[in-house]
N, C-alpha and C. Protein backbone atom coordinates (compact mmCIF):
# COMPACT_ATOMS: atom_id res chain seq x y z
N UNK A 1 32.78 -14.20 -78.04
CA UNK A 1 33.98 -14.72 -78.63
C UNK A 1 33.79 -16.22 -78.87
N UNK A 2 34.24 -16.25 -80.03
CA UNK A 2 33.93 -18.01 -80.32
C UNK A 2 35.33 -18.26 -80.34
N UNK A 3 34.68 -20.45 -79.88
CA UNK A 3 36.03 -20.89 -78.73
C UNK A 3 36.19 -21.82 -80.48
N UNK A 4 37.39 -22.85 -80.53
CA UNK A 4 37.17 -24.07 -80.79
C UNK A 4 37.69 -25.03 -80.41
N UNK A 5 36.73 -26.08 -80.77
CA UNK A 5 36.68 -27.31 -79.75
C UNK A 5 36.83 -28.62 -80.68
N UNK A 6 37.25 -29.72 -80.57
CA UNK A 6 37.39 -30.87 -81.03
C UNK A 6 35.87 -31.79 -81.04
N UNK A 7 35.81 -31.81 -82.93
CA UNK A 7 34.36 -32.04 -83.30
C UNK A 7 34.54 -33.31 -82.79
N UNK A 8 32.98 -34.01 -81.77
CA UNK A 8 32.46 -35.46 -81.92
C UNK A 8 31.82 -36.18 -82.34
N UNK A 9 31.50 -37.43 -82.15
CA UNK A 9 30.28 -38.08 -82.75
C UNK A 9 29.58 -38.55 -81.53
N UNK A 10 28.31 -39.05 -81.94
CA UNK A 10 27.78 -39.26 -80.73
C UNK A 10 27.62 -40.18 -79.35
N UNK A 11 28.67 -40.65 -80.01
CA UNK A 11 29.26 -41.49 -79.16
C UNK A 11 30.85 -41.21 -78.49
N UNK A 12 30.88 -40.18 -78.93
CA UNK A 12 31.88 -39.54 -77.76
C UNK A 12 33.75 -39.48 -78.54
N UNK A 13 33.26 -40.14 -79.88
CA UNK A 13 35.07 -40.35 -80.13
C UNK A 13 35.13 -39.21 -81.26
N UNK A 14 36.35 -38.65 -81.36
CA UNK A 14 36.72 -37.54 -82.31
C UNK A 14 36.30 -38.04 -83.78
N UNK A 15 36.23 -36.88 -84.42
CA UNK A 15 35.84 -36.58 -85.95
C UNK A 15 36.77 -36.29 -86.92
N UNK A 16 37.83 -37.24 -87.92
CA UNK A 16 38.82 -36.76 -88.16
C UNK A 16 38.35 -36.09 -89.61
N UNK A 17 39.26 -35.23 -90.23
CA UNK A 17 39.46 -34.56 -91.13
C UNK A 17 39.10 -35.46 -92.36
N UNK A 18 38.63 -34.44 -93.14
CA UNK A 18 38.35 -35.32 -94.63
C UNK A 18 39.88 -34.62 -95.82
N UNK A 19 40.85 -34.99 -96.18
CA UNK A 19 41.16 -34.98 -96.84
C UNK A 19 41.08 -34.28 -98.40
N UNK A 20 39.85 -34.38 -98.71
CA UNK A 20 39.26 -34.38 -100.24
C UNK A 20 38.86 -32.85 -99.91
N UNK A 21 38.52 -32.63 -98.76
CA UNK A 21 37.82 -30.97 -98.94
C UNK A 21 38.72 -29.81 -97.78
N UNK A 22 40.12 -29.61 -98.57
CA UNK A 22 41.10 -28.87 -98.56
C UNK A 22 40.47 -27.38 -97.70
N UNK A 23 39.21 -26.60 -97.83
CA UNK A 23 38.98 -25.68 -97.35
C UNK A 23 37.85 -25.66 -96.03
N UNK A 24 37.70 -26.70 -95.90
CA UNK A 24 37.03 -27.15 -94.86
C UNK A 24 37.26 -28.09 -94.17
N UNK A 25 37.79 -27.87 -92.21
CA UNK A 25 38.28 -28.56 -91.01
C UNK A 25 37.44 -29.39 -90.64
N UNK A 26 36.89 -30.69 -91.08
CA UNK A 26 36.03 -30.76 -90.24
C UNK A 26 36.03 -31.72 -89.40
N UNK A 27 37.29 -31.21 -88.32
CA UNK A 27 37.92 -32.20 -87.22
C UNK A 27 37.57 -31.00 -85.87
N UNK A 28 37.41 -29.90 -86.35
CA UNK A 28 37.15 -28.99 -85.27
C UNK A 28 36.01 -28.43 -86.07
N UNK A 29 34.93 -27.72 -84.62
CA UNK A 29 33.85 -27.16 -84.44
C UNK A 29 33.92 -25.85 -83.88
N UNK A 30 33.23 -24.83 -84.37
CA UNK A 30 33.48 -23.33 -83.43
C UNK A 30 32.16 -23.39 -82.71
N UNK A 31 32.28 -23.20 -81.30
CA UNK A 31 31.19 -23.22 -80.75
C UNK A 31 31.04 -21.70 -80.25
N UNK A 32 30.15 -20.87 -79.55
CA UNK A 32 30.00 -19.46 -79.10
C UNK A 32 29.99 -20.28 -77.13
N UNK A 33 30.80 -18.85 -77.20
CA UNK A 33 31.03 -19.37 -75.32
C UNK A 33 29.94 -18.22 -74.53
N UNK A 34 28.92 -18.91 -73.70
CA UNK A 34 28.36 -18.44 -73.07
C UNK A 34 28.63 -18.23 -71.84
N UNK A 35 28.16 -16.69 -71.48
CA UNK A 35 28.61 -16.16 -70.03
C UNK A 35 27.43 -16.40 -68.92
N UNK A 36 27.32 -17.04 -67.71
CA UNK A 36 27.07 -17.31 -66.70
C UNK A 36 26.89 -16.29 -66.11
N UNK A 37 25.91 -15.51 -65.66
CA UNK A 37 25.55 -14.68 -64.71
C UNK A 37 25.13 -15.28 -63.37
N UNK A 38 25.83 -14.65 -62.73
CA UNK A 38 25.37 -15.02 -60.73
C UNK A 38 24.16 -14.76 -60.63
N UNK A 39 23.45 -15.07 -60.27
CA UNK A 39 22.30 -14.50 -59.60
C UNK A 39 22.37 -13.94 -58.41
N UNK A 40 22.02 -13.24 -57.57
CA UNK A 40 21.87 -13.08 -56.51
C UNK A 40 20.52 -12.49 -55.89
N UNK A 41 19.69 -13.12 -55.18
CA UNK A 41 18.26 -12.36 -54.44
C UNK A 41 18.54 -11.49 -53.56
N UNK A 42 17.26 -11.07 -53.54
CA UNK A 42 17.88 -9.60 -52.71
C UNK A 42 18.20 -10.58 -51.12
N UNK A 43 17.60 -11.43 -50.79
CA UNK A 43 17.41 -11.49 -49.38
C UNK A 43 18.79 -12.10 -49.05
N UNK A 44 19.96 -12.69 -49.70
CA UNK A 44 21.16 -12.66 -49.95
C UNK A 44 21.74 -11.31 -49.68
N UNK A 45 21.38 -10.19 -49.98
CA UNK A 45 22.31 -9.64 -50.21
C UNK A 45 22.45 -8.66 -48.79
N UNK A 46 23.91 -8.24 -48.02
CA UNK A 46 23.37 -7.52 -47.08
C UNK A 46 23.31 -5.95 -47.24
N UNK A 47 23.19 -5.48 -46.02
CA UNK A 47 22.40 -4.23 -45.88
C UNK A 47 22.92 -3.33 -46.64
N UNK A 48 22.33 -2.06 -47.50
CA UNK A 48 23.10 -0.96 -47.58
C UNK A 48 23.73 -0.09 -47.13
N UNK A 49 24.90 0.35 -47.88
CA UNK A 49 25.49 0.82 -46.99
C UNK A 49 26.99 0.18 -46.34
N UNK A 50 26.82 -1.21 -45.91
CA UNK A 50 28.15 -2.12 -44.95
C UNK A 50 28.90 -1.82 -46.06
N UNK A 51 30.18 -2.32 -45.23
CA UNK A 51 31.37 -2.49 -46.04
C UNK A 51 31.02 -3.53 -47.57
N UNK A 52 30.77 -4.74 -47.33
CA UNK A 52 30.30 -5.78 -47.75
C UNK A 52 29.60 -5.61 -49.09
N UNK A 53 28.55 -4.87 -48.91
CA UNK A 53 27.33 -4.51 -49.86
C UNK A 53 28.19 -3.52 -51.33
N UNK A 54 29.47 -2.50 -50.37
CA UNK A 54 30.19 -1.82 -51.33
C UNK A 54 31.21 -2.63 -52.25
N UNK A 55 32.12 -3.49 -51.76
CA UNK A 55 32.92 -4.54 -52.44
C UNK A 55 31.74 -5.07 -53.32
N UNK A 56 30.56 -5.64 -53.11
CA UNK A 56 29.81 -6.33 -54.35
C UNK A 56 29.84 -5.25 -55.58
N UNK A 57 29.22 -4.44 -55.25
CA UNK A 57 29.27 -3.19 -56.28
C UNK A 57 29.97 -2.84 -57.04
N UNK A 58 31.66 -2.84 -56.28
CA UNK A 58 33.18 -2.53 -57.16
C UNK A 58 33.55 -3.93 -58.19
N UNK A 59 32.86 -5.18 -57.52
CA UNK A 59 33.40 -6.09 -57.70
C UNK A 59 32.47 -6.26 -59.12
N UNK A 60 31.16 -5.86 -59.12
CA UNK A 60 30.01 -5.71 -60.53
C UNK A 60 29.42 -6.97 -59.95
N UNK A 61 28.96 -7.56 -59.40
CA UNK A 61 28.28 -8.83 -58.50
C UNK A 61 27.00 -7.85 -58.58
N UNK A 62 26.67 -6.78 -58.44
CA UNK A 62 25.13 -6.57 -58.57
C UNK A 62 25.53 -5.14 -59.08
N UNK A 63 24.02 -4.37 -58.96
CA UNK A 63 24.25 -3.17 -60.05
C UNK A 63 23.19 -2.46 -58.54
N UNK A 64 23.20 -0.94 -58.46
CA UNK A 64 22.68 -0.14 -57.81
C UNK A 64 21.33 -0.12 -58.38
């Protein structure tokens, strides 16, 4: 899903609109929002089986 966000320059201050080109914003930017996966190692994770190990599972924190 793409977000949008308030275009900058590189120095950090906003980008205002041009006037003259009616079909194009170019005060805002669409950026794509990237998803963050957890990692988790196994040696993190505890035993199979506990209570613990089953909540990760329901919760999708790791995969069988």
């Amino acid at each position: 899903m793409a977000e949008k966000k308030r275009a900058r320059t590189k120095s950090g201050k906003f980008i205002p609109d041009d006037p003259s080109t009616p079909e194009v914003n170019e005060a805002w930017v669409t950026t794509k929002k990237t998803s963050k996966k957890k990692s988790t190692s196994s040696a993190s994770l505890p035993p199979k089986g506990t209570a613990q190990y089953k909540a990760m599972l329901l919760r999708g924190e790791i995969e069988e």
